[in-house]
C-alpha atoms as a PDB file:
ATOM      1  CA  UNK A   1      18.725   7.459  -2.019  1.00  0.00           C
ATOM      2  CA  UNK A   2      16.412   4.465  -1.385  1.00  0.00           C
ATOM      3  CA  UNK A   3      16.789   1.119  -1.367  1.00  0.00           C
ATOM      4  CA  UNK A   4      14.472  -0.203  -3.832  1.00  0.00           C
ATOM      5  CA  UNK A   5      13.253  -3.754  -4.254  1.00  0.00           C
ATOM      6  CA  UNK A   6      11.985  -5.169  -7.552  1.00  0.00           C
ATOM      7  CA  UNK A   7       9.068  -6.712  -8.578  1.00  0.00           C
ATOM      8  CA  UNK A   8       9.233  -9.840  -7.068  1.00  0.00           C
ATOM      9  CA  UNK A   9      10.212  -8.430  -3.580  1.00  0.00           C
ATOM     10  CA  UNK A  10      14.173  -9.035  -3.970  1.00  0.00           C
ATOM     11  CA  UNK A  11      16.520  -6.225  -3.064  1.00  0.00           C
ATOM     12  CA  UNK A  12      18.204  -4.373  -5.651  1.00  0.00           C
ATOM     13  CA  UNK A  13      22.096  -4.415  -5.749  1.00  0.00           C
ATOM     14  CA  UNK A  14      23.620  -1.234  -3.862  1.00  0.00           C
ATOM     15  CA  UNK A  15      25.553  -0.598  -6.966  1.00  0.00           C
ATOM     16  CA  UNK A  16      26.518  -2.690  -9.987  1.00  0.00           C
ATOM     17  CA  UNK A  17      27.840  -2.419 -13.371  1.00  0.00           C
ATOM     18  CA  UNK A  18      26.478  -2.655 -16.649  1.00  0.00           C
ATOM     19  CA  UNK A  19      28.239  -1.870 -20.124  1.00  0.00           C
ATOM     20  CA  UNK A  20      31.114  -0.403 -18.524  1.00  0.00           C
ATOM     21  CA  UNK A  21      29.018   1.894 -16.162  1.00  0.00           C
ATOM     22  CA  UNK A  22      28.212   1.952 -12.389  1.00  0.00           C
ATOM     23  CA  UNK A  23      24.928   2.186 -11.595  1.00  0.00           C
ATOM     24  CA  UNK A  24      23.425   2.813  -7.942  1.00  0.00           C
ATOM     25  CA  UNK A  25      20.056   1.269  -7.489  1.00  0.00           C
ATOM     26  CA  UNK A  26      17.627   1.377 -10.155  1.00  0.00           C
ATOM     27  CA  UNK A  27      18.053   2.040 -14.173  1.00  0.00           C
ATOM     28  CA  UNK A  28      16.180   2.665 -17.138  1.00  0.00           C
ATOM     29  CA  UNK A  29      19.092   2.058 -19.471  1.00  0.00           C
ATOM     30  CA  UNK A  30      18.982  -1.200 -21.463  1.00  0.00           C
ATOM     31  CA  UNK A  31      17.903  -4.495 -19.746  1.00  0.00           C
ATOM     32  CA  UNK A  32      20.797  -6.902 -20.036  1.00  0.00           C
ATOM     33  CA  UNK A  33      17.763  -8.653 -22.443  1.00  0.00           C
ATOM     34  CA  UNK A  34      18.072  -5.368 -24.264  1.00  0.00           C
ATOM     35  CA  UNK A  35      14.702  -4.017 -23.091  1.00  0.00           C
ATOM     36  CA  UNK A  36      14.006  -0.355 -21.936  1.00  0.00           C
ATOM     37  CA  UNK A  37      11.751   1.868 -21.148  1.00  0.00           C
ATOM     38  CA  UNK A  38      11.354  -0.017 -17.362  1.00  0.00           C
ATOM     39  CA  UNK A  39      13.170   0.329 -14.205  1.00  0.00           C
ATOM     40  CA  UNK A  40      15.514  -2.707 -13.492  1.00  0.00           C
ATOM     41  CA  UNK A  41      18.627  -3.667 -11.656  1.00  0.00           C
ATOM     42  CA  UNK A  42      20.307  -6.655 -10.577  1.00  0.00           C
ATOM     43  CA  UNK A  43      19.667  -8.212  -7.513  1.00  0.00           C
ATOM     44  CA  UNK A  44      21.685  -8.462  -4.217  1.00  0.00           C
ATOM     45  CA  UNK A  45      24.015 -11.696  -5.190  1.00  0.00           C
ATOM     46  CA  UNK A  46      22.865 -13.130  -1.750  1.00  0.00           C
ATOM     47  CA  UNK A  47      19.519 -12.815  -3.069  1.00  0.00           C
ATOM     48  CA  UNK A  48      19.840 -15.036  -6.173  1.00  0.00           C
ATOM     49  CA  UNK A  49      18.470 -18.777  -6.277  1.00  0.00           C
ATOM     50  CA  UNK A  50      19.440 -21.436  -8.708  1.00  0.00           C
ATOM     51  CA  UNK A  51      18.007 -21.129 -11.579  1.00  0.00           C
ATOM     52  CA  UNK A  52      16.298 -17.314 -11.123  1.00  0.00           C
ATOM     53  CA  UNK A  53      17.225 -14.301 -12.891  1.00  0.00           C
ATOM     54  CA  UNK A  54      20.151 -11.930 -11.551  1.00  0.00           C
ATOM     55  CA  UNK A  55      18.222  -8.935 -12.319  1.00  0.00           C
ATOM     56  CA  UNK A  56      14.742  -7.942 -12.582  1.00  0.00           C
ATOM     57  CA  UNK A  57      12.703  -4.867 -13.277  1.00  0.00           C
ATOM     58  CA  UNK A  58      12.411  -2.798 -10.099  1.00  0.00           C
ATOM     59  CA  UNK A  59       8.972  -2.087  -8.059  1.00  0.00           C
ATOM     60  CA  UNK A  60       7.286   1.335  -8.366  1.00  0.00           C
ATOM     61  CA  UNK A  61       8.413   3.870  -5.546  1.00  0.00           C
ATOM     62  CA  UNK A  62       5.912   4.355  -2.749  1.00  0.00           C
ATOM     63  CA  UNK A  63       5.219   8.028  -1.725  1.00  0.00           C
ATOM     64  CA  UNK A  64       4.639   6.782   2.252  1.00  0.00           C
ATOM     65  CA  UNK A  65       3.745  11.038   2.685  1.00  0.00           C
ATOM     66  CA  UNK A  66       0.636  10.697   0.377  1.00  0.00           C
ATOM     67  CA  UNK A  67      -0.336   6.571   1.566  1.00  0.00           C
ATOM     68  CA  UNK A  68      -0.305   8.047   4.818  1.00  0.00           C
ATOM     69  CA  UNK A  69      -2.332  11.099   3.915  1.00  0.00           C
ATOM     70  CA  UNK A  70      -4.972   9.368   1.991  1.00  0.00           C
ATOM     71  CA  UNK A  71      -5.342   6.559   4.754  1.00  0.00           C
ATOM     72  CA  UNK A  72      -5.770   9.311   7.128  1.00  0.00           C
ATOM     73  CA  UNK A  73      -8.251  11.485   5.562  1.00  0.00           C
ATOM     74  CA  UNK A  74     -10.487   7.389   4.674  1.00  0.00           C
ATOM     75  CA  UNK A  75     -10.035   6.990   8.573  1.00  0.00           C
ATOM     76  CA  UNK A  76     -11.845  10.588   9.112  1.00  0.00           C
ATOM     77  CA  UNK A  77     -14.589   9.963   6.286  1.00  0.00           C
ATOM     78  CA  UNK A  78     -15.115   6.950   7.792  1.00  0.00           C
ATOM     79  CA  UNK A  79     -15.467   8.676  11.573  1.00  0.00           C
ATOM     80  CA  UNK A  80     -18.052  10.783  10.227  1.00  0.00           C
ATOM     81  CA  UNK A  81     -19.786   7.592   8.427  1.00  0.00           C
ATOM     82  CA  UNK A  82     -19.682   5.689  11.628  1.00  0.00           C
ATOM     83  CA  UNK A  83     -20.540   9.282  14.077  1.00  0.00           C
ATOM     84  CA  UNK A  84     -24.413   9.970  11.606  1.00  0.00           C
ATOM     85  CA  UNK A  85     -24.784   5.811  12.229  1.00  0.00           C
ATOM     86  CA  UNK A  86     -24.334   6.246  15.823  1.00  0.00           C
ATOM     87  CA  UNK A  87     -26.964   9.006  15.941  1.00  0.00           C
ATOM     88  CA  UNK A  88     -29.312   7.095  13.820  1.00  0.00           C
ATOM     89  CA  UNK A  89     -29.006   4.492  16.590  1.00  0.00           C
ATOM     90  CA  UNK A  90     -29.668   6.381  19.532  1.00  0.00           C
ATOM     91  CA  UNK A  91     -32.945   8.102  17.510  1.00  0.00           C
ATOM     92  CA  UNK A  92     -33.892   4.204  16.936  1.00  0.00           C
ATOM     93  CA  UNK A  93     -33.064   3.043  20.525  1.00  0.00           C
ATOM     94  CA  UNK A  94     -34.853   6.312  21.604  1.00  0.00           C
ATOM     95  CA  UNK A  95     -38.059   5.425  19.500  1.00  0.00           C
ATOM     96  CA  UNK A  96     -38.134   1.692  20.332  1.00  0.00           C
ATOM     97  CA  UNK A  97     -37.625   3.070  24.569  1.00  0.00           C
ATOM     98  CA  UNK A  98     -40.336   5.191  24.056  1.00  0.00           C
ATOM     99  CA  UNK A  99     -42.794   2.354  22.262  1.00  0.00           C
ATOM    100  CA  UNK A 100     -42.645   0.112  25.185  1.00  0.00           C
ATOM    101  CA  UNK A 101     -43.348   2.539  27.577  1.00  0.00           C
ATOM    102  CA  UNK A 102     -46.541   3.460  25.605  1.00  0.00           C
ATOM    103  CA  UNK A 103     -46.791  -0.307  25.330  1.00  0.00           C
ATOM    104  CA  UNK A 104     -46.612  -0.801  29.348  1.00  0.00           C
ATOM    105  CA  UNK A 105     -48.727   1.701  29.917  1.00  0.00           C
ATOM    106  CA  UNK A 106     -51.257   1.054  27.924  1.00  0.00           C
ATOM    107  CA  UNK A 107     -51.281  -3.089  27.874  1.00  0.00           C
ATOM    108  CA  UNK A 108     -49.829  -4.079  31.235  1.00  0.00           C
END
């Protein structure tokens, strides 16, 4: 099981309990507000400042498989957007080498 964090970047409590039940992590049973349908758990009790909330809802859960996968296949699309630019170059450079030399020969 992960460790999940909430919204606000806090870490969620290993395990706590709520209406008579132990929970591990994350919940979508009744907020202690009385609020559902969202994640939420209470926070690590290290984790608490005066004045903040001991619980809050909890952070989405990051497939790192399918980040990594998309970043990877931007990074090749982007090779291949950078490779055609590079060839586009070299034609330039190419053309721009070959109108001085006509230049030279013809004006020097």
């Amino acid at each position: 099981q992960q460790h999940r964090r909430t919204v606000d970047g806090r870490l969620c409590a290993a395990a706590f309990v709520q209406d008579k039940r132990v929970y591990t992590g994350c919940t979508e049973a009744p907020s202690p507000q009385g609020g559902s349908g969202r994640e939420w758990c209470y926070v690590e009790p290290q984790l608490v400042h005066a004045g903040a909330e001991a619980w809050a809802y909890c952070a989405p859960v990051v497939d790192y498989d399918a980040v990594r996968k998309e970043a990877a296949a931007a990074a090749e699309r982007q090779v291949e957007v950078v490779r055609a630019l590079a060839g586009k170059l070299g034609k330039a450079q190419r053309a721009a080498e070959a109108t001085l030399d006509t230049y030279h020969k013809r004006c020097a």
